[in-house]
Structures are given as C-alpha cells and as structure tokens.
N, C-alpha and C. Protein backbone atom coordinates (compact mmCIF):
# COMPACT_ATOMS: atom_id res chain seq x y z
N UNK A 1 0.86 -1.19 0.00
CA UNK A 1 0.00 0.00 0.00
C UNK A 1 0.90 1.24 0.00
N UNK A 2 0.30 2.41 -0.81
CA UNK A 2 1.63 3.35 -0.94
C UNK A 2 1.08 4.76 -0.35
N UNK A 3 2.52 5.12 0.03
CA UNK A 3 2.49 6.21 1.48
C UNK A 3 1.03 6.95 1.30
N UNK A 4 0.70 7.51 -0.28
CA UNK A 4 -0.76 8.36 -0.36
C UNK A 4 -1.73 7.95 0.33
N UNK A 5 -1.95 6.71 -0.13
CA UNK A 5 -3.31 5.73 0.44
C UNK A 5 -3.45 5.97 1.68
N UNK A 6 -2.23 5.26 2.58
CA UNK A 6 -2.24 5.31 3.66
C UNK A 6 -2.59 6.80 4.53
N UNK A 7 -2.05 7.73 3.92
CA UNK A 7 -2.27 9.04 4.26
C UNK A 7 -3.73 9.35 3.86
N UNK A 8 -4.77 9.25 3.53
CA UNK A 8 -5.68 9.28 2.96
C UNK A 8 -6.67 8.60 3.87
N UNK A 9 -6.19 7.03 4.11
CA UNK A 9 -6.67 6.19 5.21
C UNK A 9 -6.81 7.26 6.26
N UNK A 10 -5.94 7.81 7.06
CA UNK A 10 -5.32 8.17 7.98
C UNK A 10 -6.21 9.49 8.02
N UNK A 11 -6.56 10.01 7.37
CA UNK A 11 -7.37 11.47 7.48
C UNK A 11 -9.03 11.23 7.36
N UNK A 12 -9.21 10.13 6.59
CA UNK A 12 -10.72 9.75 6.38
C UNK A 12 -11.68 8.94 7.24
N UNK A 13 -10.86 8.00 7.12
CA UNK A 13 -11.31 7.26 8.79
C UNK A 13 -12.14 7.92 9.94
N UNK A 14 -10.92 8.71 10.75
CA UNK A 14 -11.48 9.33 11.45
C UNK A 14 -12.92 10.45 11.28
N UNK A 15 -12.41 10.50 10.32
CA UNK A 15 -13.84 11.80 9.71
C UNK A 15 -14.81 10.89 9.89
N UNK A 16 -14.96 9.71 8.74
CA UNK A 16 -15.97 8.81 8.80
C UNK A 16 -16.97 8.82 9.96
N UNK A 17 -15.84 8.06 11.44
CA UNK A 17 -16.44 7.63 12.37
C UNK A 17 -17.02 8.77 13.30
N UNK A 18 -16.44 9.79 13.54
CA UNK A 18 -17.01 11.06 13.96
C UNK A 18 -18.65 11.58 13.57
N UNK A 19 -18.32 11.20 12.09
CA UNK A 19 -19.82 11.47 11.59
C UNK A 19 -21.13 10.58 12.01
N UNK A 20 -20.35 9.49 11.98
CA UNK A 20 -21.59 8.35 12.51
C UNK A 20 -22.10 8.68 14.37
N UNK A 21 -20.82 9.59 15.13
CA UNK A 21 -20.88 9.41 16.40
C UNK A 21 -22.56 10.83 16.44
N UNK A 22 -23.86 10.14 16.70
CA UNK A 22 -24.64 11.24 17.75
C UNK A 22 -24.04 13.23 17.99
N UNK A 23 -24.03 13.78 17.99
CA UNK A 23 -24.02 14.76 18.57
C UNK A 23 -24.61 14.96 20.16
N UNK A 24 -23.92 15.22 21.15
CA UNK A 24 -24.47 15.34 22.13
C UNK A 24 -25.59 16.53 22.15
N UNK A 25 -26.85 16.58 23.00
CA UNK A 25 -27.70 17.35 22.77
C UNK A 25 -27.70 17.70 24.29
N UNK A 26 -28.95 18.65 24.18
CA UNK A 26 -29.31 19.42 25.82
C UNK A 26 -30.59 18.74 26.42
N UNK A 27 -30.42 18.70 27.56
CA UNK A 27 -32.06 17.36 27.92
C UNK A 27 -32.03 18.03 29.35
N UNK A 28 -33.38 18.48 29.46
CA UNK A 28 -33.69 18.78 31.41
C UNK A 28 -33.99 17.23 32.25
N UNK A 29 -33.07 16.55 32.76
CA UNK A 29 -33.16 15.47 33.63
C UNK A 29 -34.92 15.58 34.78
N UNK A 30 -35.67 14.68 34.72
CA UNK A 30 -36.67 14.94 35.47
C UNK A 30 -36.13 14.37 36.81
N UNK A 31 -35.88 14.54 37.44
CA UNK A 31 -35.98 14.15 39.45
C UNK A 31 -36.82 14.14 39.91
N UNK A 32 -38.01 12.91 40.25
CA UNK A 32 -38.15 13.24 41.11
C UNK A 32 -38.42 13.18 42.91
N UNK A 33 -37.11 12.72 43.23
CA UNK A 33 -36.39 12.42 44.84
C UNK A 33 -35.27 11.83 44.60
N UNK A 34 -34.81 11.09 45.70
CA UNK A 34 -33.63 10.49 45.49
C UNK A 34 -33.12 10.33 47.24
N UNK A 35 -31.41 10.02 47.20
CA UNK A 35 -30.93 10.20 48.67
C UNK A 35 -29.84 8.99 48.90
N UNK A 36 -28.96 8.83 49.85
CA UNK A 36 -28.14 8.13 49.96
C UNK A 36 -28.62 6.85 49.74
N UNK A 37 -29.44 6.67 49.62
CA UNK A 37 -29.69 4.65 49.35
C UNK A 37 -30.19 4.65 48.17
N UNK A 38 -30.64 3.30 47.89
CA UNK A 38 -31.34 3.06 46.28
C UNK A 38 -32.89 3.31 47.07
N UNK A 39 -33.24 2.63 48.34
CA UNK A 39 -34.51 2.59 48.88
C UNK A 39 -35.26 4.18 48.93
N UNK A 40 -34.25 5.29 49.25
CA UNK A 40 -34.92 6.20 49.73
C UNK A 40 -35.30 6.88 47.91
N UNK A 41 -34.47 6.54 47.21
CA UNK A 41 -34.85 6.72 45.41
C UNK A 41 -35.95 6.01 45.19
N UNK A 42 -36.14 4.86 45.55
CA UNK A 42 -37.12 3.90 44.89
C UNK A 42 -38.69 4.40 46.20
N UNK A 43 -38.79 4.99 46.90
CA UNK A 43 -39.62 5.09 48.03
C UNK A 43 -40.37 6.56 47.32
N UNK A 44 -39.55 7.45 46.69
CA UNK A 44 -39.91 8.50 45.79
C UNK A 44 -40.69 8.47 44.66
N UNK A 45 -40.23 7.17 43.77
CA UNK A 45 -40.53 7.01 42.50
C UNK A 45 -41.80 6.16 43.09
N UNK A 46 -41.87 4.90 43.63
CA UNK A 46 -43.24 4.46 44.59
C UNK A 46 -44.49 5.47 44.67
N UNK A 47 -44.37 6.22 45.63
CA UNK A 47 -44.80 7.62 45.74
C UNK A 47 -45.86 8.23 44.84
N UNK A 48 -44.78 8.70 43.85
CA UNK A 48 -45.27 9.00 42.25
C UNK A 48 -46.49 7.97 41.78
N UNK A 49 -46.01 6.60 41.59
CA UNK A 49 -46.93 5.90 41.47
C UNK A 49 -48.07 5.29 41.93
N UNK A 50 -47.87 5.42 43.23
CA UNK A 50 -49.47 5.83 43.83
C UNK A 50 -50.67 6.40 43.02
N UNK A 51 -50.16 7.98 42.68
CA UNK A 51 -50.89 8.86 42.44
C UNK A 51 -51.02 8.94 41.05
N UNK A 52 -50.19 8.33 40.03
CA UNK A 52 -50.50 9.09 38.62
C UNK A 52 -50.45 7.14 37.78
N UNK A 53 -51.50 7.10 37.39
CA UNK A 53 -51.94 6.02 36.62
C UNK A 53 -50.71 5.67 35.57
N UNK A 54 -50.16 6.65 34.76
CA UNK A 54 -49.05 6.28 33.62
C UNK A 54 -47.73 6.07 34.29
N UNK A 55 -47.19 6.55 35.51
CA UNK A 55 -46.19 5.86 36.25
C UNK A 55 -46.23 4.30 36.69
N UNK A 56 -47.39 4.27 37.10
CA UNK A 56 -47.89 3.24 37.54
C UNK A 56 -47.95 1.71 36.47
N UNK A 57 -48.38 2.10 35.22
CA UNK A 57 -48.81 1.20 34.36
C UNK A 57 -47.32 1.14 32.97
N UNK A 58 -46.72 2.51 33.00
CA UNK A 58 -45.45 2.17 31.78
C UNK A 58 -44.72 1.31 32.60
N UNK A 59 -43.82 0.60 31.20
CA UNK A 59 -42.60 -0.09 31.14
C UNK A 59 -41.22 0.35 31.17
N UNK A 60 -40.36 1.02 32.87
CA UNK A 60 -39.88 1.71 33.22
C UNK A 60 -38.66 1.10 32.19
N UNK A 61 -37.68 2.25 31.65
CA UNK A 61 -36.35 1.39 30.81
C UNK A 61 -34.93 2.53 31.32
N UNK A 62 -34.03 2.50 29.97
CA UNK A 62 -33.07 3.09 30.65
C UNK A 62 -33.45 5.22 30.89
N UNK A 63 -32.85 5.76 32.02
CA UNK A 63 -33.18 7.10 32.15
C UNK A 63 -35.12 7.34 31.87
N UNK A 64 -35.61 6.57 32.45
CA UNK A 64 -37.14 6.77 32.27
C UNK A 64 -37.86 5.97 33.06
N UNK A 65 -38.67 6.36 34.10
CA UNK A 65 -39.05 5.89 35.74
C UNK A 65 -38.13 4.86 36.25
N UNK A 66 -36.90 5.31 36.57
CA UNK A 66 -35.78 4.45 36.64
C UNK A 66 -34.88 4.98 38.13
N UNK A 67 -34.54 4.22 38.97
CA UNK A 67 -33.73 4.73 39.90
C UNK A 67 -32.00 4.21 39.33
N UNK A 68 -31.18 5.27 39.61
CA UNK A 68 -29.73 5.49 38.91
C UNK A 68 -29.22 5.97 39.69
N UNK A 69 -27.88 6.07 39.55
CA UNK A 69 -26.66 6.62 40.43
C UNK A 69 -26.71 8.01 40.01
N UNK A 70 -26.28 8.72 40.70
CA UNK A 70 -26.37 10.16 40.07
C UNK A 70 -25.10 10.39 39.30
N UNK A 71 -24.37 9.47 38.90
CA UNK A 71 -22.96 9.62 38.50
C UNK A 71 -22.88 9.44 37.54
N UNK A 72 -24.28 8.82 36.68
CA UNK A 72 -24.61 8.54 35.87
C UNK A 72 -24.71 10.11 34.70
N UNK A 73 -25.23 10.62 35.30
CA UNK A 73 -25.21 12.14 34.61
C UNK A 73 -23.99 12.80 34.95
N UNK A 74 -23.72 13.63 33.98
CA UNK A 74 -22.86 14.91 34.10
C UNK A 74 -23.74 16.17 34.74
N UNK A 75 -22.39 16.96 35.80
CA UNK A 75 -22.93 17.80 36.74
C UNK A 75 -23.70 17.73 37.39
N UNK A 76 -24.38 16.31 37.87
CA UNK A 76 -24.98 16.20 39.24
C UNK A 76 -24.14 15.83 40.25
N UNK A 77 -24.89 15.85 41.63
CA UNK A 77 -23.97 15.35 42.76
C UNK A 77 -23.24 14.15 42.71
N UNK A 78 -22.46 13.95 43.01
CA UNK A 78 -21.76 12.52 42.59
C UNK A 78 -22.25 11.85 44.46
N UNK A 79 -22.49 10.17 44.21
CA UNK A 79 -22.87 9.40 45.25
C UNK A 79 -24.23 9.50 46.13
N UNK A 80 -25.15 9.63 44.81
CA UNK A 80 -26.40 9.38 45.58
C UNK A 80 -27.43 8.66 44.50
N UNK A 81 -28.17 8.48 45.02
CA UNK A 81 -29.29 7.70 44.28
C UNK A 81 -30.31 8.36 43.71
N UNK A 82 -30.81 8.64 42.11
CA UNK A 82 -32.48 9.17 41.88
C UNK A 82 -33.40 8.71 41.01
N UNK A 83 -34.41 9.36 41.82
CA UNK A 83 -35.68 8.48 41.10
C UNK A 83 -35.74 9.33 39.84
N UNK A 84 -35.18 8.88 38.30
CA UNK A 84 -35.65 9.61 36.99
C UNK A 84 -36.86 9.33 36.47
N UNK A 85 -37.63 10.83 36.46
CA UNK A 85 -39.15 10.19 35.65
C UNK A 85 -38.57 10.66 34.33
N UNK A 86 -37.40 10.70 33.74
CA UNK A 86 -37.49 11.08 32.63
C UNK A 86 -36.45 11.97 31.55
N UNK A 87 -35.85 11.79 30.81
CA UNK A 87 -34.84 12.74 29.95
C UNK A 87 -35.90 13.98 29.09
N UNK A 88 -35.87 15.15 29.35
CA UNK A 88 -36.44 15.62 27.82
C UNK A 88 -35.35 16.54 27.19
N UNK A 89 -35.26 16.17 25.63
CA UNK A 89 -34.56 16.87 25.20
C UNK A 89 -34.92 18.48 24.89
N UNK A 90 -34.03 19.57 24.54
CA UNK A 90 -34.48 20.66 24.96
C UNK A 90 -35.83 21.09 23.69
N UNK A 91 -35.83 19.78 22.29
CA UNK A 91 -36.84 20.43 21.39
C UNK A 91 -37.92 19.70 21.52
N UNK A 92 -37.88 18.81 22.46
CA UNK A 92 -38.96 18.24 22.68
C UNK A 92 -40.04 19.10 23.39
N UNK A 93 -41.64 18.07 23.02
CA UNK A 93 -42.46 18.92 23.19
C UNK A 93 -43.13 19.75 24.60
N UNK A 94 -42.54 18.66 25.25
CA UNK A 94 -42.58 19.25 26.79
C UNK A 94 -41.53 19.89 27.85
N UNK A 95 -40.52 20.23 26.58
CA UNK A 95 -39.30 20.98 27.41
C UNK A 95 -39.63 22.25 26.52
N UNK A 96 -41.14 22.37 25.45
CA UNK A 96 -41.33 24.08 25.34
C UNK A 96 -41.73 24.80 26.52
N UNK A 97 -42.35 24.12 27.25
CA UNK A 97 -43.30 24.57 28.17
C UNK A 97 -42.42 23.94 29.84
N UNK A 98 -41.50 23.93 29.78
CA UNK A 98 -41.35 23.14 31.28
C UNK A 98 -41.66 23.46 32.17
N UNK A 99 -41.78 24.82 32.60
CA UNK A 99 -42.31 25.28 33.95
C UNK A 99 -43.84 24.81 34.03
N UNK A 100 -44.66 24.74 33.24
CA UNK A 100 -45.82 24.08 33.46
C UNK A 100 -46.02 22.76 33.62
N UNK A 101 -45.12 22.14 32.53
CA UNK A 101 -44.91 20.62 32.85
C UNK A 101 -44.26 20.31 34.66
N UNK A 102 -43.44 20.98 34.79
CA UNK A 102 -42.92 20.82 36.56
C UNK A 102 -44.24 21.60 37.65
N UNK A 103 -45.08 22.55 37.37
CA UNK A 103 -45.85 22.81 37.87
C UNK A 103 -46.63 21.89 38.01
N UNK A 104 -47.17 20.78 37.07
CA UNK A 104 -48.20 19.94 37.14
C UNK A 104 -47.70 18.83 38.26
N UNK A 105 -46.26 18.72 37.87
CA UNK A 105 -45.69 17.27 38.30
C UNK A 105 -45.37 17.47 40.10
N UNK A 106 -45.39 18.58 40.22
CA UNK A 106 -44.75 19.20 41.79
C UNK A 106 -45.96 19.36 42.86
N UNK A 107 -47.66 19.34 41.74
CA UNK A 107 -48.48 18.48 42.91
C UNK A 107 -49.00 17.06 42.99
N UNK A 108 -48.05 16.05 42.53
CA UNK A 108 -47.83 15.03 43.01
C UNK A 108 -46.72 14.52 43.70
N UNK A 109 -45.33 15.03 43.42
CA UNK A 109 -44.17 15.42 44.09
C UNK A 109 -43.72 16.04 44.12
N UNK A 110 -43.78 17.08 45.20
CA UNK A 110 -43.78 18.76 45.86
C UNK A 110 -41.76 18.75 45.88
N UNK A 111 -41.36 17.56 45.83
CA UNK A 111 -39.55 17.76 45.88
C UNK A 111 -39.00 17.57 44.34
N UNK A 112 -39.88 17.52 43.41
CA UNK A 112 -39.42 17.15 41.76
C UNK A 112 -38.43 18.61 41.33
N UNK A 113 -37.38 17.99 40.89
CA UNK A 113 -36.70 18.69 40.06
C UNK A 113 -36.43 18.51 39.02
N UNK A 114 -35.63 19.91 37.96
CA UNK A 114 -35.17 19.25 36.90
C UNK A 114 -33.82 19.93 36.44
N UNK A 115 -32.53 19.59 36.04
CA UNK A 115 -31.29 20.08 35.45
C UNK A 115 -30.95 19.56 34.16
N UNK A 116 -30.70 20.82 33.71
CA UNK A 116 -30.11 20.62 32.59
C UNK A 116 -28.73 19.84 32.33
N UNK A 117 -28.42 18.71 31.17
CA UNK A 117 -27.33 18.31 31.14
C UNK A 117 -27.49 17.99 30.01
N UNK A 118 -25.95 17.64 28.87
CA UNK A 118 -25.96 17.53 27.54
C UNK A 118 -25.38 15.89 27.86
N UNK A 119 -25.46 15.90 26.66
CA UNK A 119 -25.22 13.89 26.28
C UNK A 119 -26.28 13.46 25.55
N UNK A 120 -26.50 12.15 25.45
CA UNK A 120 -27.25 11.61 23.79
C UNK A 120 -27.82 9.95 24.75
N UNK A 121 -29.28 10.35 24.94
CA UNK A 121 -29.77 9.88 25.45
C UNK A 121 -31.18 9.64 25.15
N UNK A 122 -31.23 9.65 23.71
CA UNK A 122 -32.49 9.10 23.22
C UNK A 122 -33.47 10.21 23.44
N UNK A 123 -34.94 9.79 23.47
CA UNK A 123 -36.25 10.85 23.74
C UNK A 123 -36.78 10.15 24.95
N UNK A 124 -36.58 9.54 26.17
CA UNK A 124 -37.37 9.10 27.23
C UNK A 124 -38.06 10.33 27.79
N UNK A 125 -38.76 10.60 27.19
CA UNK A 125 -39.66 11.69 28.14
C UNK A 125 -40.96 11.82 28.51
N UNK A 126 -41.14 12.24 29.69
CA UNK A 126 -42.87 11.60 30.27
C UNK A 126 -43.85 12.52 29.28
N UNK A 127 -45.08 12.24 29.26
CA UNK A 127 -46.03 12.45 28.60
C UNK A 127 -46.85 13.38 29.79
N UNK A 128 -46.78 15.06 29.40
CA UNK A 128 -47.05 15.78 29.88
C UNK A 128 -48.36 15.98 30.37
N UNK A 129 -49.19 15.09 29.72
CA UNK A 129 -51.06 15.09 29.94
C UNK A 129 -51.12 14.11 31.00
N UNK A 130 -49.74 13.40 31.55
CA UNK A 130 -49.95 12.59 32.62
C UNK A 130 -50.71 12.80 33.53
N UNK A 131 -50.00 13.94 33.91
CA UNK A 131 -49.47 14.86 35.30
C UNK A 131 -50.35 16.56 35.49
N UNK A 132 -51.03 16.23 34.47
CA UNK A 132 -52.72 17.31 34.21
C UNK A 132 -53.52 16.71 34.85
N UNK A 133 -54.28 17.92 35.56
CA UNK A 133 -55.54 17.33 36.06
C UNK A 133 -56.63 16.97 34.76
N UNK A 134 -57.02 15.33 35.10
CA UNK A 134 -58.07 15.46 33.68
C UNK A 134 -59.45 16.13 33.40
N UNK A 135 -59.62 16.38 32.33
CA UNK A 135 -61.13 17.12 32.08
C UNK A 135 -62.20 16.41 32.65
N UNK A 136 -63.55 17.19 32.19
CA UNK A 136 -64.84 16.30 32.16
C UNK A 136 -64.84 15.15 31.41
N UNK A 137 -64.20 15.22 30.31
CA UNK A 137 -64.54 14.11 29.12
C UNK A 137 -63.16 12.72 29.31
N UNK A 138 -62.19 13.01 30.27
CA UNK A 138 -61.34 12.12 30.32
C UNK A 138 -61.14 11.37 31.80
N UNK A 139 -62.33 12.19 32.56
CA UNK A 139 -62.34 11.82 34.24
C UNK A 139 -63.11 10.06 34.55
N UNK A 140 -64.48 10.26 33.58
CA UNK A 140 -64.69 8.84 33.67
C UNK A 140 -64.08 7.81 33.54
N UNK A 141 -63.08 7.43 32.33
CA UNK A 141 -62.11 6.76 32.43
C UNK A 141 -61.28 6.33 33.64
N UNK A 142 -60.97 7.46 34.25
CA UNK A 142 -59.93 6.84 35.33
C UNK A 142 -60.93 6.76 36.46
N UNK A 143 -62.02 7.23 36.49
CA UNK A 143 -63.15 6.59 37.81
C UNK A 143 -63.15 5.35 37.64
N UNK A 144 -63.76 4.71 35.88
CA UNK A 144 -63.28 3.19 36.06
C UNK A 144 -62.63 2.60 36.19
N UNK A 145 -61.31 2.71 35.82
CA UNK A 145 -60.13 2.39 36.45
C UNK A 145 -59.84 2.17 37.46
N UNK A 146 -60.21 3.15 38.50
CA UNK A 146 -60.12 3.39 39.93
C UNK A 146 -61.37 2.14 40.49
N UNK A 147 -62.53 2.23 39.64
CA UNK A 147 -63.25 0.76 40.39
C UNK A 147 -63.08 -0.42 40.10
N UNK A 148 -62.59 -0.33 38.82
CA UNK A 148 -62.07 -1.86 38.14
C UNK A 148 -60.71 -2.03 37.72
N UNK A 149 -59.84 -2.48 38.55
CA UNK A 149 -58.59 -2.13 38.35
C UNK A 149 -58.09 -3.53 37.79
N UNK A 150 -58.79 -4.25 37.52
CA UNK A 150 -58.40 -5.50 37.42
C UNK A 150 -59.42 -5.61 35.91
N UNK A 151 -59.32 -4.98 35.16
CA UNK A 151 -60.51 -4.77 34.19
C UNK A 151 -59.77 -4.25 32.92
N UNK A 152 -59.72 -5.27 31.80
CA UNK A 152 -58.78 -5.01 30.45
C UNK A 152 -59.41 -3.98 30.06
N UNK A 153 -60.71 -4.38 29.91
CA UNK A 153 -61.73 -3.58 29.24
C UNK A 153 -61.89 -1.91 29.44
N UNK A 154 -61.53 -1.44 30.56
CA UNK A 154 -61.29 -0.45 31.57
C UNK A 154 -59.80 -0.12 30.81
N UNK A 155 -58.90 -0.74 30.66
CA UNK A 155 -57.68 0.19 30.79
C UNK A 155 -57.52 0.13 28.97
N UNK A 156 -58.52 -0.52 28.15
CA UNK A 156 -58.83 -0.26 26.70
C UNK A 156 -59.43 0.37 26.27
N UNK A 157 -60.63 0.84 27.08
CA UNK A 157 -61.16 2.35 26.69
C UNK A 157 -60.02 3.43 27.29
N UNK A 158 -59.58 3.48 28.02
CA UNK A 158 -59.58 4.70 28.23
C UNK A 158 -58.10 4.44 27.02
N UNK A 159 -57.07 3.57 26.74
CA UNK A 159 -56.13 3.73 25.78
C UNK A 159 -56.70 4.41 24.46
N UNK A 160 -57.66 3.91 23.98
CA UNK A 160 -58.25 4.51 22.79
C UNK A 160 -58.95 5.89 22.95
N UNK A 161 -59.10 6.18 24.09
CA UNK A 161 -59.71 7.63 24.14
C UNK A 161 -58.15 8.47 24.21
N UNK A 162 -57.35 8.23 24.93
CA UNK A 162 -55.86 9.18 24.99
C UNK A 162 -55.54 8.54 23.70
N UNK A 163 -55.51 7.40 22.65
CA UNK A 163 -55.40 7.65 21.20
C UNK A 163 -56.00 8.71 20.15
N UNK A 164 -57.06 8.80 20.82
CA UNK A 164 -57.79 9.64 19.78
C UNK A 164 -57.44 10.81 20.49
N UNK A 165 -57.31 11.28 21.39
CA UNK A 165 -56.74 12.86 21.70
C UNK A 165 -55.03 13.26 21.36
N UNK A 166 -54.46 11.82 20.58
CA UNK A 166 -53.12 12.44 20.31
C UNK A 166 -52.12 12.14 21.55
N UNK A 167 -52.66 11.45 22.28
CA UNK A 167 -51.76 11.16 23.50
C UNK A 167 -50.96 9.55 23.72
N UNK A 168 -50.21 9.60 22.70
CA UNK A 168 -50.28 8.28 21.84
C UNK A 168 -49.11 7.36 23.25
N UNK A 169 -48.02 8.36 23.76
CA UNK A 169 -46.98 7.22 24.79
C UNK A 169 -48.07 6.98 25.91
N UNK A 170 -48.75 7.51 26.71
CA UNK A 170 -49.87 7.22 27.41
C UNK A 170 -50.79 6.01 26.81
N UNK A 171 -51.12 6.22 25.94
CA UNK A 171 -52.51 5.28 25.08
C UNK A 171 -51.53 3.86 25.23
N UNK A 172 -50.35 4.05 24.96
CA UNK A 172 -49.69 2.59 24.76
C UNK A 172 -49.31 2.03 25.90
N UNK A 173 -49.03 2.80 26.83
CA UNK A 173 -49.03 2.06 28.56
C UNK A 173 -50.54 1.49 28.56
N UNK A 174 -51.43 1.99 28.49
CA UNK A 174 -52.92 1.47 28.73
C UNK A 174 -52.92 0.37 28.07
N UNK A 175 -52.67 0.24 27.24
CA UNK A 175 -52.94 -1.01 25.53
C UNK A 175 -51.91 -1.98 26.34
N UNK A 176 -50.66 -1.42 26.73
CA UNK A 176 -50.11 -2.99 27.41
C UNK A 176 -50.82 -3.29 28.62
N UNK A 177 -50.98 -2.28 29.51
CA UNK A 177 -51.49 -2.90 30.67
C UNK A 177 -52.92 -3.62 30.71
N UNK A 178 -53.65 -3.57 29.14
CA UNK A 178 -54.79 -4.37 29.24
C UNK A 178 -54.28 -5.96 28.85
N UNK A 179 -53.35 -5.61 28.48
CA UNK A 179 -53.08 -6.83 27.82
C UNK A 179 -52.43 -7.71 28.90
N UNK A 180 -51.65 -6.82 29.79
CA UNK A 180 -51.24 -7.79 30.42
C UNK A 180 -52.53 -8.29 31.76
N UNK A 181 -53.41 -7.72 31.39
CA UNK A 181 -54.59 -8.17 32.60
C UNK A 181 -55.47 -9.66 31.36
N UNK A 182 -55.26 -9.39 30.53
CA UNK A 182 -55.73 -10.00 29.45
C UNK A 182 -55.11 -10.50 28.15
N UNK A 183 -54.52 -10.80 27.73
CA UNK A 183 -53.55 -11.09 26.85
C UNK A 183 -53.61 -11.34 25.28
N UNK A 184 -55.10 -12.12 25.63
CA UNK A 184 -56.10 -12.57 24.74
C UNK A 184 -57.30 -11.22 24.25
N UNK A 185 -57.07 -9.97 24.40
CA UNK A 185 -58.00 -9.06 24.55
C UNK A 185 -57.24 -8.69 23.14
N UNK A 186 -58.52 -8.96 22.01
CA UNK A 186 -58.44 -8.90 20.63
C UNK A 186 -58.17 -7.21 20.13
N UNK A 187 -58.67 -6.34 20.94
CA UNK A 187 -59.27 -5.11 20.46
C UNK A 187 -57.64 -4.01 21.12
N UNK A 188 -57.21 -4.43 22.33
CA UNK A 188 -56.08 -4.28 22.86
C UNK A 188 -54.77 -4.74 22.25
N UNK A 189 -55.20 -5.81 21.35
CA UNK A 189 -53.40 -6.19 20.64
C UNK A 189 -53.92 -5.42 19.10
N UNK A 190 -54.67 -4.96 18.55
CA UNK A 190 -55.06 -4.37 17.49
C UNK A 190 -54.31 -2.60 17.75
N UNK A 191 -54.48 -2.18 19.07
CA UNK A 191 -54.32 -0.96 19.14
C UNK A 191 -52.65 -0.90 19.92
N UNK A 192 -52.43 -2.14 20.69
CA UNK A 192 -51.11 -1.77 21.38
C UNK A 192 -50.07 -1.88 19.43
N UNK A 193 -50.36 -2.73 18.73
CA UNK A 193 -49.69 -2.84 17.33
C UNK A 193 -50.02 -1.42 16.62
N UNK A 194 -51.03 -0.79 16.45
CA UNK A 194 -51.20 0.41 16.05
C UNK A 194 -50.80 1.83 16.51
N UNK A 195 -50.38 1.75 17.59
CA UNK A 195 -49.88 2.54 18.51
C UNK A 195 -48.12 2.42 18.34
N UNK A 196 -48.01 0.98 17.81
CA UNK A 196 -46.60 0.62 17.88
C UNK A 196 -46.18 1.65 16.45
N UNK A 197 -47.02 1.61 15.37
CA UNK A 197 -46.54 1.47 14.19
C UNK A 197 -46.44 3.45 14.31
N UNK A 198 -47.59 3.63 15.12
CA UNK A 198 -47.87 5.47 14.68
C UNK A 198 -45.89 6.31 15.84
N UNK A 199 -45.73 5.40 16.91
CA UNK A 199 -44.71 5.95 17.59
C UNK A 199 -43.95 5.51 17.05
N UNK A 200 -43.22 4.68 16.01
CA UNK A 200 -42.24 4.37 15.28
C UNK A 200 -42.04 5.25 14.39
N UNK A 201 -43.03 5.86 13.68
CA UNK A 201 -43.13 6.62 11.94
C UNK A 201 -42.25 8.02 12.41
C-alpha cells in the first residue's frame, strides 16, 4: 500500500467515524427524589406511582421511571441515588413549556426537580397530559379504572380515548397494561400494534 493511500486512510477514517458518532444534545433530567440509598430513590418514585396512573402502568427502561446513580449524569452530585421520571430533550415537546410541565408534576411530588445536562440519550420523556388534572370528558375513564382495576376492558377504553386525543406514549401504557390483565384481549393487541406502528413513523 503506498504512502498516499495510507495518508488518505489516515485522514478519512477518522472523519468517517465522527460522523456516525450522535451529537451530544441538551435534555432537562426529570428528578423526582432520590438520597443516599437506592430505597430512599425507589420510596420517591413508589410515591409518584401511587398517584399518577401512567407511572404506575409504563414499562420503566433506561433514564425513564428508573432509579440510577447520580454519577450517571454529568454535573450532578456525585454518590447518591435518583428516582428519573425522565430525559427531555431541549426540542422536545414538553421541554417548550417546562415550567408548566414541573408545575403539574410538583403536585404530586412537591420535591421534583429538573437540570439541565448535555449527552445523547435518546427521547425518554414523560407524557405531559400525565401529570394534568383530567377534564370532564377524560375523568370517567380513570373513575373506572379506579373501580375496576383488574378490568382489560377499563384500561382499553380509556387507551383509545388518549389515542384519539393524540396522547399516543400514554394510550400505549394502557394497551399494554390491558393486555397484560388480558392477553387474549383482541381489540387491545389491534391498538397496542397500532400505537406501535404510529410511535415508530
């Protein structure tokens, strides 16, 4: 191989792989609690789920209703434990509005915070209509819920009603959690797959 090539190798390469690397972005970290143990993190995030049906019912993954080391992020305290409800990046749709989104979330946990930090961490971010008080037209739903908690049928209406209002990461916690009360619930694997295909596009 002759000296050009190699020189050529040697300058392109690197370009290459740079290009493929993410750009780090800006994301407000959701908190909300934490503390020297994993228990007093996980006793926070508990908490939360008491009170708000979509904590309760999503499929917690990485940086999203997740308890973590705080070391895990850049510029937090180093050696403690927190409960993350969540990454949003800064163009996402609920980091236009954050002070309202943390207003909603701070009367269910009055200690929720949020900091800014950069890094490349996907879109885990909570679904801001969570953590709203619901209307007239979306309150029945969670009354049934609240009486039939053990009821596919119950957590399939109300998925298809937060479908049809556009509230599609919500609608798909509901669609699994009917399914997992029911598995066999025909109308629930029609919409948790339709739900799959509209948050993919």
């Amino acid at each position: 191989m002759n000296s050009r090539l190699l020189l050529l190798l040697a300058v392109c390469v690197p370009l290459l792989a740079s290009a493929r690397e993410p750009k780090p972005r800006t994301y407000d970290i959701i908190i909300v609690g934490g503390g020297k143990t994993e228990a007093e993190a996980q006793a926070a995030l508990d908490r939360l789920k008491a009170q708000v049906l979509w904590v309760r019912v999503a499929q917690p993954s990485g940086g999203f209703l997740a308890v973590e080391k705080s070391d895990t992020y850049p510029g937090l305290n180093k050696g403690l434990y927190i409960a993350v409800l969540g990454l949003c990046a800064r163009d996402a749709e609920v980091a236009t509005d954050l002070k309202r989104f943390m207003k909603a979330l701070k009367v269910h946990a009055p200690g929720a915070y949020s900091k800014s930090i950069k890094g490349q961490y996907g879109d885990p971010c909570p679904p801001s209509g969570a953590f709203t008080p619901p209307d007239a037209e979306e309150k029945p739903f969670l009354e049934r819920i609240a009486k039939e908690p053990k009821s596919a049928e119950a957590f399939y209406a109300y998925g298809l009603f937060l479908k049809e209002q556009g509230r599609l990461t919500e609608a798909d916690a509901m669609a699994g959690q009917a399914l997992e009360l029911n598995p066999e619930h025909a109308e629930a694997k029609a919409l948790a797959h339709l739900l799959m295909v509209l948050l993919t596009d």
